[in-house]
Structure formats: C-alpha cells, structure tokens
N, C-alpha and C. Protein backbone atom coordinates (compact mmCIF):
# COMPACT_ATOMS: atom_id res chain seq x y z
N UNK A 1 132.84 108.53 78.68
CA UNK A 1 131.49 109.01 78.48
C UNK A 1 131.49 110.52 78.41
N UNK A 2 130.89 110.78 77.63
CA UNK A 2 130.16 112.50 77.26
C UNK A 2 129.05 113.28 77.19
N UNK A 3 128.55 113.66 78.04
CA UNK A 3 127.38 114.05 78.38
C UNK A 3 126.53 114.80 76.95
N UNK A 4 125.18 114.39 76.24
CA UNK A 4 124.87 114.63 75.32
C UNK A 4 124.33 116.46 74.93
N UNK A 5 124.87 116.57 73.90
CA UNK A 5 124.25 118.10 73.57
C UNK A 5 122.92 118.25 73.53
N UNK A 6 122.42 119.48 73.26
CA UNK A 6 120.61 119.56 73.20
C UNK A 6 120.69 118.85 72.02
N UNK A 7 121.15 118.90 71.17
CA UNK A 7 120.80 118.96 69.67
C UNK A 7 121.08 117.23 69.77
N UNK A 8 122.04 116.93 70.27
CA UNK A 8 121.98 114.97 70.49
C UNK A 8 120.93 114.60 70.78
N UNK A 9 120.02 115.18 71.79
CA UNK A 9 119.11 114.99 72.48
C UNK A 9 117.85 114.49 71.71
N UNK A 10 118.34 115.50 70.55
CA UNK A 10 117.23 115.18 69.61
C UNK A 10 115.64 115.70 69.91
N UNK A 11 115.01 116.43 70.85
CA UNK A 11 114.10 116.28 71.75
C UNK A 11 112.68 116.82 70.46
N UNK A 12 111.51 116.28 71.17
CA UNK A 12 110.22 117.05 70.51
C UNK A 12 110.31 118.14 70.38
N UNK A 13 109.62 118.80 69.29
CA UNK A 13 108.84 120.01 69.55
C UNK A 13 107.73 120.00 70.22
N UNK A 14 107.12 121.19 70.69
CA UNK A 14 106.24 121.23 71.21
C UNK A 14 104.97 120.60 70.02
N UNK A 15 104.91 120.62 69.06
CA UNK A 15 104.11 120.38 67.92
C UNK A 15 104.22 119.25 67.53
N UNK A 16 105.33 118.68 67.87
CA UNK A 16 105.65 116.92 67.38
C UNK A 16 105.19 116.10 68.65
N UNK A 17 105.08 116.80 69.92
CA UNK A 17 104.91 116.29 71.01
C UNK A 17 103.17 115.80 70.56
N UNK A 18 102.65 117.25 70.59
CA UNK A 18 100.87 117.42 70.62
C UNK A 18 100.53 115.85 69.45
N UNK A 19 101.04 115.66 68.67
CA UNK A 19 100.93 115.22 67.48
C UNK A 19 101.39 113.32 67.46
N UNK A 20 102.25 113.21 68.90
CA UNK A 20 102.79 111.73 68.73
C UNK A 20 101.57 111.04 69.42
N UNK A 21 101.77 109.77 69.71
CA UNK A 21 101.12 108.74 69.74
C UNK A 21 101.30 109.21 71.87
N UNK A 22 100.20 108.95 72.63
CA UNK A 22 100.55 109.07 73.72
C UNK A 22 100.51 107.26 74.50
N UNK A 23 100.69 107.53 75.52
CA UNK A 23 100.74 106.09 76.09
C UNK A 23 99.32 106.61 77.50
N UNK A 24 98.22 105.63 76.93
CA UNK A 24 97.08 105.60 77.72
C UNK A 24 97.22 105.50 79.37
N UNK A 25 97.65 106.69 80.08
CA UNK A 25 97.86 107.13 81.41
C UNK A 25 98.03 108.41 81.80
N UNK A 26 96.52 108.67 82.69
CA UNK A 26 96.40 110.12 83.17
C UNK A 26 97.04 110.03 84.80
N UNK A 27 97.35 110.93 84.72
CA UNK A 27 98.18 111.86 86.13
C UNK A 27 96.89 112.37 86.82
N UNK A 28 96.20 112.10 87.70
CA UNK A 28 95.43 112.86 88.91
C UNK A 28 95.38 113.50 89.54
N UNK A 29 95.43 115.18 89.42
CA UNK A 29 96.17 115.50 90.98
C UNK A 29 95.37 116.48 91.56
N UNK A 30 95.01 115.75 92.81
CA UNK A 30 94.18 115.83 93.99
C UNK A 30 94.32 116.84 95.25
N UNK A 31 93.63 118.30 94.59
CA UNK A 31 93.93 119.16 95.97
C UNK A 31 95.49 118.95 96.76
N UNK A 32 96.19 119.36 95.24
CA UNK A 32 98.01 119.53 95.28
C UNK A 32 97.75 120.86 95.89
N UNK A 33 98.42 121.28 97.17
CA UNK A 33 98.76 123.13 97.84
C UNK A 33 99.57 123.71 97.00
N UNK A 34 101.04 122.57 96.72
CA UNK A 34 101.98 123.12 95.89
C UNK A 34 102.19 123.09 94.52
N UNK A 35 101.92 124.82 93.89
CA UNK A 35 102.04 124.40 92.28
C UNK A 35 103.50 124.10 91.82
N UNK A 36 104.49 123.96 92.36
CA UNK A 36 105.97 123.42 92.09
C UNK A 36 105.21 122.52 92.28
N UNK A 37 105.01 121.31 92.83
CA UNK A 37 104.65 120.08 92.58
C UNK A 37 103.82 119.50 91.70
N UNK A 38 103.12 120.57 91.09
CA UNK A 38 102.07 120.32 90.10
C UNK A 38 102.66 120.43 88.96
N UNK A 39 103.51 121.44 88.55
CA UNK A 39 104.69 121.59 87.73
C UNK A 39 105.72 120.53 87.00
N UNK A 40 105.99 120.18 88.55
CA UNK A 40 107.18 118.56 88.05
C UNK A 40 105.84 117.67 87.60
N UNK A 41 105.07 117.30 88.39
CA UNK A 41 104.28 116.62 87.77
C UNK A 41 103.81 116.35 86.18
N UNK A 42 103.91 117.96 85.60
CA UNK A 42 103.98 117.96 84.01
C UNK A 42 104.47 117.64 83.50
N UNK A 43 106.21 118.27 83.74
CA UNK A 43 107.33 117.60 82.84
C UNK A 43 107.92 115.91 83.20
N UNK A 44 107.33 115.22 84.67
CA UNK A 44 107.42 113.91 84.43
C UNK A 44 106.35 113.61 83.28
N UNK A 45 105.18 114.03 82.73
CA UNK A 45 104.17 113.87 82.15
C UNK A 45 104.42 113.91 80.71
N UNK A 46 104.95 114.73 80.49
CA UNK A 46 105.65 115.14 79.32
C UNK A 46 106.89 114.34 79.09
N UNK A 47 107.95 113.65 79.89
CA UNK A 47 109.03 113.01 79.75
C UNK A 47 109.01 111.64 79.78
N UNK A 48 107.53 111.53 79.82
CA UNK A 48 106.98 109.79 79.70
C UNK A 48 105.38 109.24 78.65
N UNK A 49 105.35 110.46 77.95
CA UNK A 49 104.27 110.72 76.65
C UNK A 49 103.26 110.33 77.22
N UNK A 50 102.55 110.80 78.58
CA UNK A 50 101.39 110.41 78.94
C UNK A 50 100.00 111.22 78.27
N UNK A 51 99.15 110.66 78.03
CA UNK A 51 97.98 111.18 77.65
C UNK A 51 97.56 112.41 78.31
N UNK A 52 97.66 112.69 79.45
CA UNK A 52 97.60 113.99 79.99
C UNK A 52 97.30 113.74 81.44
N UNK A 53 96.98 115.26 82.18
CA UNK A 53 96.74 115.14 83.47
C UNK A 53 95.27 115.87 83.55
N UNK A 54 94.99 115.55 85.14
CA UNK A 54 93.24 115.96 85.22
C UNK A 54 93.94 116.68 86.93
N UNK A 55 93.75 117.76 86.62
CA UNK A 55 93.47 118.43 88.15
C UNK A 55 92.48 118.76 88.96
N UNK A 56 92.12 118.56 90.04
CA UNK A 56 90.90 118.59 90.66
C UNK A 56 91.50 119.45 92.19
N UNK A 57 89.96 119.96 92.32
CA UNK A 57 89.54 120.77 93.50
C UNK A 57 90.60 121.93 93.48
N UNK A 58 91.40 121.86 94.54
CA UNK A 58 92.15 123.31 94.76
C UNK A 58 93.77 123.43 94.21
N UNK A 59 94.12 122.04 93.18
CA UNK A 59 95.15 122.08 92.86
C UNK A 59 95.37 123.56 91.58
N UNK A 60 96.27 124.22 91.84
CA UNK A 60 96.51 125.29 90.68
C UNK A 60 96.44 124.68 89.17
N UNK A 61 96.37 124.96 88.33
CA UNK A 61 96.04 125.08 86.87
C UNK A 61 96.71 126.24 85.97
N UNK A 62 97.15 125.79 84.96
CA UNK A 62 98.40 126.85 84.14
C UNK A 62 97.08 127.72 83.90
N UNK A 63 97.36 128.90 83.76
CA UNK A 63 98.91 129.43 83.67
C UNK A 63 99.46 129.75 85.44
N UNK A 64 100.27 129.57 85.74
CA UNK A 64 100.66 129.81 86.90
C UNK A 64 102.12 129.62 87.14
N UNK A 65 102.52 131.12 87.45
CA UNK A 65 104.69 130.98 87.49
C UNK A 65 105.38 129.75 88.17
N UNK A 66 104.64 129.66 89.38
CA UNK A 66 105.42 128.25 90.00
C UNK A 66 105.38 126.94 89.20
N UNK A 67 104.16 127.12 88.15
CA UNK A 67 103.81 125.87 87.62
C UNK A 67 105.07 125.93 86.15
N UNK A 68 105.10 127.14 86.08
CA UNK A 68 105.43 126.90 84.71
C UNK A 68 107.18 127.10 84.87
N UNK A 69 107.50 127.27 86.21
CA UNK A 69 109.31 127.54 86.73
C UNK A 69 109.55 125.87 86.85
N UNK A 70 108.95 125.17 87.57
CA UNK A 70 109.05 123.44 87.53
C UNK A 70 108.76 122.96 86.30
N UNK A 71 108.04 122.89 85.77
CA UNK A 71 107.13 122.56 84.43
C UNK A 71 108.02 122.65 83.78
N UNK A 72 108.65 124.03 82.92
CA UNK A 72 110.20 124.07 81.90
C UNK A 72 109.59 124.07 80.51
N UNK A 73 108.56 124.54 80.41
CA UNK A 73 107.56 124.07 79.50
C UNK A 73 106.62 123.08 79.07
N UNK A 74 106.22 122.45 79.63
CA UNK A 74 105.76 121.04 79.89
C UNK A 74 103.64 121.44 80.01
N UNK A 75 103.79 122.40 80.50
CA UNK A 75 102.53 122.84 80.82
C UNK A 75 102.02 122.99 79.48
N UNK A 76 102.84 123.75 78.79
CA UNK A 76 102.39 124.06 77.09
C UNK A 76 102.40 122.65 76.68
N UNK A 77 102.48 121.79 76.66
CA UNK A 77 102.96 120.05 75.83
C UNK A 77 102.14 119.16 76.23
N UNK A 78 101.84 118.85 77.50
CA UNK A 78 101.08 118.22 78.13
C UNK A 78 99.17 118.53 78.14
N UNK A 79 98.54 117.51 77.43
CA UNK A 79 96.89 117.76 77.42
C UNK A 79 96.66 117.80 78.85
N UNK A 80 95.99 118.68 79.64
CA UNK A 80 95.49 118.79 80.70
C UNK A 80 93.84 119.09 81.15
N UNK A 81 93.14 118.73 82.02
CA UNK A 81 92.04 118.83 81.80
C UNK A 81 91.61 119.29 83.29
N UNK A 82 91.00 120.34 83.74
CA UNK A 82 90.36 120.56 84.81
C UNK A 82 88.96 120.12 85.67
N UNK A 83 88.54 119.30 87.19
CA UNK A 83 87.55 118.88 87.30
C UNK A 83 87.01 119.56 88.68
N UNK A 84 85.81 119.94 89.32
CA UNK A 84 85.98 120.80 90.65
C UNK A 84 86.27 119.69 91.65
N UNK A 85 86.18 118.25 91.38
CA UNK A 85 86.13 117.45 92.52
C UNK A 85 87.18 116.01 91.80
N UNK A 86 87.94 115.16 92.52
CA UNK A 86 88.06 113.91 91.44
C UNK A 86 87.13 112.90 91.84
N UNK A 87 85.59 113.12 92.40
CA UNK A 87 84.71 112.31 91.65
C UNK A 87 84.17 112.79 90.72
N UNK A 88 84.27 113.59 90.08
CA UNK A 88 83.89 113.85 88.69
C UNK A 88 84.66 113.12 87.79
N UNK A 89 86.05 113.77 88.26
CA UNK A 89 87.19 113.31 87.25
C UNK A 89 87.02 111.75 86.85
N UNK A 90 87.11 110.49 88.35
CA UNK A 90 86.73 109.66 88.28
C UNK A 90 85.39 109.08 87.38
N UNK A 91 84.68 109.66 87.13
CA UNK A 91 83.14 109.14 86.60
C UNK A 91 83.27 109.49 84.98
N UNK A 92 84.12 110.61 84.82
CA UNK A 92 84.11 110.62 83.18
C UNK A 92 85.45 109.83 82.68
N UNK A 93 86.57 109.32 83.95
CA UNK A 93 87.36 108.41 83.27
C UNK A 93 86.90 107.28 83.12
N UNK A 94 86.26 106.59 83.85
CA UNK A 94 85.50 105.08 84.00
C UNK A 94 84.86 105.20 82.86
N UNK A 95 83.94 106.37 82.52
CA UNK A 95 83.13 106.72 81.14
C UNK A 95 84.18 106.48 79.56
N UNK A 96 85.48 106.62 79.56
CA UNK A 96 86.28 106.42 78.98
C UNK A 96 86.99 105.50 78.57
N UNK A 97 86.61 104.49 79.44
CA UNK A 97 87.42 103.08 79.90
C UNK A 97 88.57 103.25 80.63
N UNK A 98 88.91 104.10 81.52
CA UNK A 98 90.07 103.90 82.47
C UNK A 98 89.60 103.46 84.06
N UNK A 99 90.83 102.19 84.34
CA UNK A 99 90.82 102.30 85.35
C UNK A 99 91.49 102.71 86.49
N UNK A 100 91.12 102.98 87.72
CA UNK A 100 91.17 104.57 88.44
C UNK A 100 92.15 103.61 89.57
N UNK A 101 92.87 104.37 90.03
CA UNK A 101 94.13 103.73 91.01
C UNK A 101 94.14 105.03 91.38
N UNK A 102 94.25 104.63 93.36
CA UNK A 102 94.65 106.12 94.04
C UNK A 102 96.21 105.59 94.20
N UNK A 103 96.91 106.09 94.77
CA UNK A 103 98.46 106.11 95.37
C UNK A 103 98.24 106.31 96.78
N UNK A 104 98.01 105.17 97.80
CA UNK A 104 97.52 105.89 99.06
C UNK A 104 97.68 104.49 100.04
N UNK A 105 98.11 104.71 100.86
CA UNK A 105 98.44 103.22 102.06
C UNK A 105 97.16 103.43 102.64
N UNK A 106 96.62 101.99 102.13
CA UNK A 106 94.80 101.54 102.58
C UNK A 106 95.03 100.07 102.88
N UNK A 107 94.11 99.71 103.85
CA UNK A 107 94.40 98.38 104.15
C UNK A 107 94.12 97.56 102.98
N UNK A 108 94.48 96.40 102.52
CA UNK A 108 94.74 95.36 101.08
C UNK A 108 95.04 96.77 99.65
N UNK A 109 96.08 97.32 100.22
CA UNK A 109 96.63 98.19 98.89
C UNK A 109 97.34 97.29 97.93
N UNK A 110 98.01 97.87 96.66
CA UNK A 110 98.56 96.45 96.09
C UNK A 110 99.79 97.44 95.94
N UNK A 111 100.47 96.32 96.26
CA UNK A 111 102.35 97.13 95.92
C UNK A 111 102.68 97.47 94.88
N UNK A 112 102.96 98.39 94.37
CA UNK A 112 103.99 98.65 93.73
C UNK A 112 104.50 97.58 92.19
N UNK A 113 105.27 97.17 93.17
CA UNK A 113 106.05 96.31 92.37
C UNK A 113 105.28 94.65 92.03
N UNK A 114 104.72 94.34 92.64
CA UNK A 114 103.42 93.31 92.12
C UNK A 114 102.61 93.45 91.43
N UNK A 115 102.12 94.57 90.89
CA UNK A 115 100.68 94.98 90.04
C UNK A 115 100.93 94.34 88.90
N UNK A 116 100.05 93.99 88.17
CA UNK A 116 99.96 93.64 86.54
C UNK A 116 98.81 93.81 86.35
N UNK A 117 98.88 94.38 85.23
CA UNK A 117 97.24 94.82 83.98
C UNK A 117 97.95 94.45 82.32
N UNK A 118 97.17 94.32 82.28
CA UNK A 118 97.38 94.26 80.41
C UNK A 118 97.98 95.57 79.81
N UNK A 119 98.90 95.12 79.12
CA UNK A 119 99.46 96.21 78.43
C UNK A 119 98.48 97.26 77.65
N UNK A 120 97.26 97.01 77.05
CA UNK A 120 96.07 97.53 76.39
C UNK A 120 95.46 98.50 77.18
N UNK A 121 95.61 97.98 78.93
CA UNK A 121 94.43 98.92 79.81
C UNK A 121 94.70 100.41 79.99
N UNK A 122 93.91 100.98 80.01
CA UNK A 122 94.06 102.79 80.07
C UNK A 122 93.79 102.61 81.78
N UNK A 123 94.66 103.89 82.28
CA UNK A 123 95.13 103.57 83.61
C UNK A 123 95.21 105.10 84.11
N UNK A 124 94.74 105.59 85.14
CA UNK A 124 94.52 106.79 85.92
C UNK A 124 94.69 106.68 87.20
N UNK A 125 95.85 107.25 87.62
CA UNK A 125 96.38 107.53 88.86
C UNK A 125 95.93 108.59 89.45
N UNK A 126 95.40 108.26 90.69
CA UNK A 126 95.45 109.56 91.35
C UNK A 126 96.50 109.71 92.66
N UNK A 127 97.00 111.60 92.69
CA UNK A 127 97.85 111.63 93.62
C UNK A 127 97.48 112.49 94.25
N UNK A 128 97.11 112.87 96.16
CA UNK A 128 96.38 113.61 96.90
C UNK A 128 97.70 114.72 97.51
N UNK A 129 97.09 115.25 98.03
CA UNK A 129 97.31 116.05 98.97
C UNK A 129 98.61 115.72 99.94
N UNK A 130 99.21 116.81 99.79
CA UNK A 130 100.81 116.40 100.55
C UNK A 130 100.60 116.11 101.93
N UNK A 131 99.89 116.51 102.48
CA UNK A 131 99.68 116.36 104.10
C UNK A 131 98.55 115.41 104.21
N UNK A 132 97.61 115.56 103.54
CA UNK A 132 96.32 114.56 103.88
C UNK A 132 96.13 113.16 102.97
N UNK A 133 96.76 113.48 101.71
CA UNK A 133 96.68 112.51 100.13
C UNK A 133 95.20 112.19 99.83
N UNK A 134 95.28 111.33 99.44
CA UNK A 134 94.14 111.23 98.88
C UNK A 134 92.87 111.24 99.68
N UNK A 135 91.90 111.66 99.24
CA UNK A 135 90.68 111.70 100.56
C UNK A 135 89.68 110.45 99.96
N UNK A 136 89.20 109.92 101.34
CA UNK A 136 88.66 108.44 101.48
C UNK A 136 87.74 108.41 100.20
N UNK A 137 86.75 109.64 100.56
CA UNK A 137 85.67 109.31 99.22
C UNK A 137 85.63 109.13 97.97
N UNK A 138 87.31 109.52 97.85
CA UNK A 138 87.84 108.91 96.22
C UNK A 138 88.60 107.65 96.68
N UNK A 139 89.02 107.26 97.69
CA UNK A 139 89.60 106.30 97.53
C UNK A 139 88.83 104.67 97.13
N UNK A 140 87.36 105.38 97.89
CA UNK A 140 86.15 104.71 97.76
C UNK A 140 85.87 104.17 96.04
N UNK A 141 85.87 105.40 95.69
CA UNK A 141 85.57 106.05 94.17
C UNK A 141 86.19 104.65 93.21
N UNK A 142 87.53 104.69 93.46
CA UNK A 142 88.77 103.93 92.67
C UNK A 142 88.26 102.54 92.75
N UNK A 143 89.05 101.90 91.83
CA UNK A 143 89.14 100.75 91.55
C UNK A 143 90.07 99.44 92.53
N UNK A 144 90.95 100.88 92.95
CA UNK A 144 92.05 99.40 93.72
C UNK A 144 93.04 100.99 94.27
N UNK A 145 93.86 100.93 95.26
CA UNK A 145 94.69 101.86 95.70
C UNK A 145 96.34 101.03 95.58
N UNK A 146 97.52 101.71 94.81
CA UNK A 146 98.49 101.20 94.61
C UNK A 146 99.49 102.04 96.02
N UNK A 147 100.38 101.29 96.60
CA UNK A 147 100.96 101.90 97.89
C UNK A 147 102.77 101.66 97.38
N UNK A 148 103.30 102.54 97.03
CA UNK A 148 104.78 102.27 96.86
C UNK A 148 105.94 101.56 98.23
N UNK A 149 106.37 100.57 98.04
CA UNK A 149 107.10 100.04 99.15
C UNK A 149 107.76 101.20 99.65
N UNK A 150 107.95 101.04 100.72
CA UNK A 150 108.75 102.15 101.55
C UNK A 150 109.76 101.43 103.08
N UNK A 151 110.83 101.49 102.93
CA UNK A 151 112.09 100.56 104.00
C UNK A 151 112.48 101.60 105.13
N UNK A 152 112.43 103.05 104.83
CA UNK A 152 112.84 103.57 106.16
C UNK A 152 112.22 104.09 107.44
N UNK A 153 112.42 104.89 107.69
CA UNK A 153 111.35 105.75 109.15
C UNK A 153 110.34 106.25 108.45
N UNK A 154 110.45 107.09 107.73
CA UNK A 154 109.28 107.89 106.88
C UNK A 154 108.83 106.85 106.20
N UNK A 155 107.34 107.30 106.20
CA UNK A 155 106.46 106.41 105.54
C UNK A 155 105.55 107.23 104.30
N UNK A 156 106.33 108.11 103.83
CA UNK A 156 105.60 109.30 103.30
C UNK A 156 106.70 109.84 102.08
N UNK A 157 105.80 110.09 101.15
CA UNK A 157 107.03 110.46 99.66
C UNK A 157 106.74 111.65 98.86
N UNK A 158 107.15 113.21 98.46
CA UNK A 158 106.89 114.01 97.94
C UNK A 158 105.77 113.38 97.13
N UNK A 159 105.04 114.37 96.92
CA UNK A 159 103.99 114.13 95.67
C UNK A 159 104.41 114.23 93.65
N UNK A 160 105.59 115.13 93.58
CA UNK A 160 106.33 114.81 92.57
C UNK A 160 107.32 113.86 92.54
N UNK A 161 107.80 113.51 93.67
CA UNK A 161 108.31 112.10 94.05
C UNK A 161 107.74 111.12 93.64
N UNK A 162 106.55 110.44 94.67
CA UNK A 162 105.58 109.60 94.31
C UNK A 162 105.06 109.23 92.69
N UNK A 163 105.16 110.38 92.12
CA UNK A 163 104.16 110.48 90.65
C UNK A 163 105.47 110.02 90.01
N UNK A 164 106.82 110.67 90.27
CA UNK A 164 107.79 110.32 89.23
C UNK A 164 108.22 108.44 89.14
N UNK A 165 107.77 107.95 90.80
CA UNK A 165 107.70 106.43 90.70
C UNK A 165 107.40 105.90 89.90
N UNK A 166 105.62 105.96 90.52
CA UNK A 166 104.83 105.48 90.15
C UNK A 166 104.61 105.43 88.50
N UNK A 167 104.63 106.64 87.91
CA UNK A 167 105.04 106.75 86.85
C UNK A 167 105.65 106.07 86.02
N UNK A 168 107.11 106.03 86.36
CA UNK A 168 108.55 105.24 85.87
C UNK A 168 107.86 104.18 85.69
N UNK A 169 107.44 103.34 87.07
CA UNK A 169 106.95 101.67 87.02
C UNK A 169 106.16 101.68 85.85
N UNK A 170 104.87 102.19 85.84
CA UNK A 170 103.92 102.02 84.63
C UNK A 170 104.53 101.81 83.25
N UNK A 171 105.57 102.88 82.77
CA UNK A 171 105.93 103.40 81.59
C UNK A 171 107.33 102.18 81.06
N UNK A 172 107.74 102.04 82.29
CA UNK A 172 109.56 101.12 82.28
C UNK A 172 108.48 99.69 81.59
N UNK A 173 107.30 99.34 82.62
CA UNK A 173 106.95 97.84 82.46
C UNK A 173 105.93 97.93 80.92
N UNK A 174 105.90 98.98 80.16
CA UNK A 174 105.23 98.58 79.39
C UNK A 174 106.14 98.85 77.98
N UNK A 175 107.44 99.50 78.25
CA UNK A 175 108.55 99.85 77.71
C UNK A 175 109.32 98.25 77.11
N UNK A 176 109.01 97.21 78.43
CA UNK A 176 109.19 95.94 78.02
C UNK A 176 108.30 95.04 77.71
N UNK A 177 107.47 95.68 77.34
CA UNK A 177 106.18 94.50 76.54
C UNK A 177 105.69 93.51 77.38
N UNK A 178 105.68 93.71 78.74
CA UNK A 178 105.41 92.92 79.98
C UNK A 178 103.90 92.85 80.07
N UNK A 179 103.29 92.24 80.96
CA UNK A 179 101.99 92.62 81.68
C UNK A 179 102.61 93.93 82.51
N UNK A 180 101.63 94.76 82.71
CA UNK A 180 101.81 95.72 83.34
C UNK A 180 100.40 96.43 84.61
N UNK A 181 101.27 97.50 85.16
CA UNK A 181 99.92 98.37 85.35
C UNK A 181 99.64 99.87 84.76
C-alpha cells in the first residue's frame, strides 16, 4: 500500500464543492466555548457534503483564526448560517421540513446505532455545550434526542468527537441505501 498524493485525491474545489449536490443534514452548534471545536466541526461538514451548519448563541462564527486553523478551509466551503438562540434555529428548520435531534443522554434517548428514518428525511443535529451540552429548553424544542453508546468510565465525548460520530453514522447508513437517520 501507498499512501495517496493530493492530486490522487482528486479533491473539490472550493467552487465544485458550493455547486455539488449536498446530502440533507445540518450540524447545530449550541453555545460551543471552543472555536477549535467549531472548526473541526466544518471540515467534518465539508468531508461529508452536508448542507451546512447553524450556529447559535455564543458559539464563534468565521471569520475567526481558531476556526479557520481547525477548519483548513472548510469555513470558506461549508453554507453556514447564524441564529441568537437554537430555538430559533429549531423553528425555521421544522419550517423547512427538518427533523431536529439533540445529541444529549435524556431519559428514553434513542441509540445511536438503532435509529432509522427514511433515507428522503432532512435531519438536524444539534450539539451543546462541552461542559453543560445541550440545554433542556431545546431539548424540549427537538423531536427525539439521539445518545451515542458509550462502554467506559467517561460518559462524555469531545464535541468534535461526538459530531464526527454522529455524523459518520448518518452519512455511512445512507452511503448504503439503508433506512437511516
């Protein structure tokens, strides 16, 4: 095996990116402290053709160096949309036809790895706050809260962690023409 060149890589332009077909799933992110985390958050965003992200309350917003040192360019590629609260965000996605999923351990959360939706459904994740996550009154807000299995002591997963999961799952299960979420 040989590790591939850029040029193997084949990769978008930034202009072929804006221009392809996206896959109906927004990124949420919920009074993020850290703009490195808001950052990766892009270029997972960008490395899985999502429709874009919606930032709310006190999470940073490009232009911003930490965002754009994680990011790698991703900030430029990725549609992003700013909201002061994510019940806003929430009320103009529902307005859209998406349905709203927090990432957050709530009592009857649905795992992970059990979810199914129709491959068709437009789907909005939200991801909170590294120390607090998501706050109740959106959790309220949502449709259903998805909780990633977790086997060791910690019960707790970076927030570019979490998103790069959660993510993967969505994108892998619809990659195979499955039911999905």
């Amino acid at each position: 095996m040989q590790k591939l060149s850029m040029q193997e890589l084949n990769r978008m332009t930034t202009e072929e990116f804006k221009r392809s077909e996206k896959t109906p799933v927004i990124a949420v992110l919920e009074n993020v402290r850290s703009a490195y985390n808001v950052g990766s958050v892009f270029r997972t965003s960008d490395a899985f053709l999502l429709e874009g992200i919606y930032l709310t309350g006190y999470t940073a917003q490009p232009p911003h160096k930490e965002i754009k040192k994680t990011a790698l360019g991703a900030e430029e590629s990725v549609d992003w949309k700013y909201f002061p609260n994510a019940q806003e965000a929430i009320v103009y996605l529902k307005s859209i036809g998406y349905k709203v999923y927090a990432v957050e351990q709530v009592k009857d959360s649905l795992s992970l790895e059990k979810i199914q939706f129709d491959i068709n459904d437009k789907i909005a994740v939200i991801f909170g706050n590294e120390v607090t996550g998501v706050e109740q009154d959106t959790i309220i807000a949502c449709d259903g809260c998805i909780e990633i299995p977790q086997l060791g002591m910690k019960h707790s997963l970076n927030i570019a962690t979490a998103a790069g999961v959660v993510l993967w799952e969505i994108i892998r299960t619809r990659m195979k023409g499955n039911l999905i979420i």
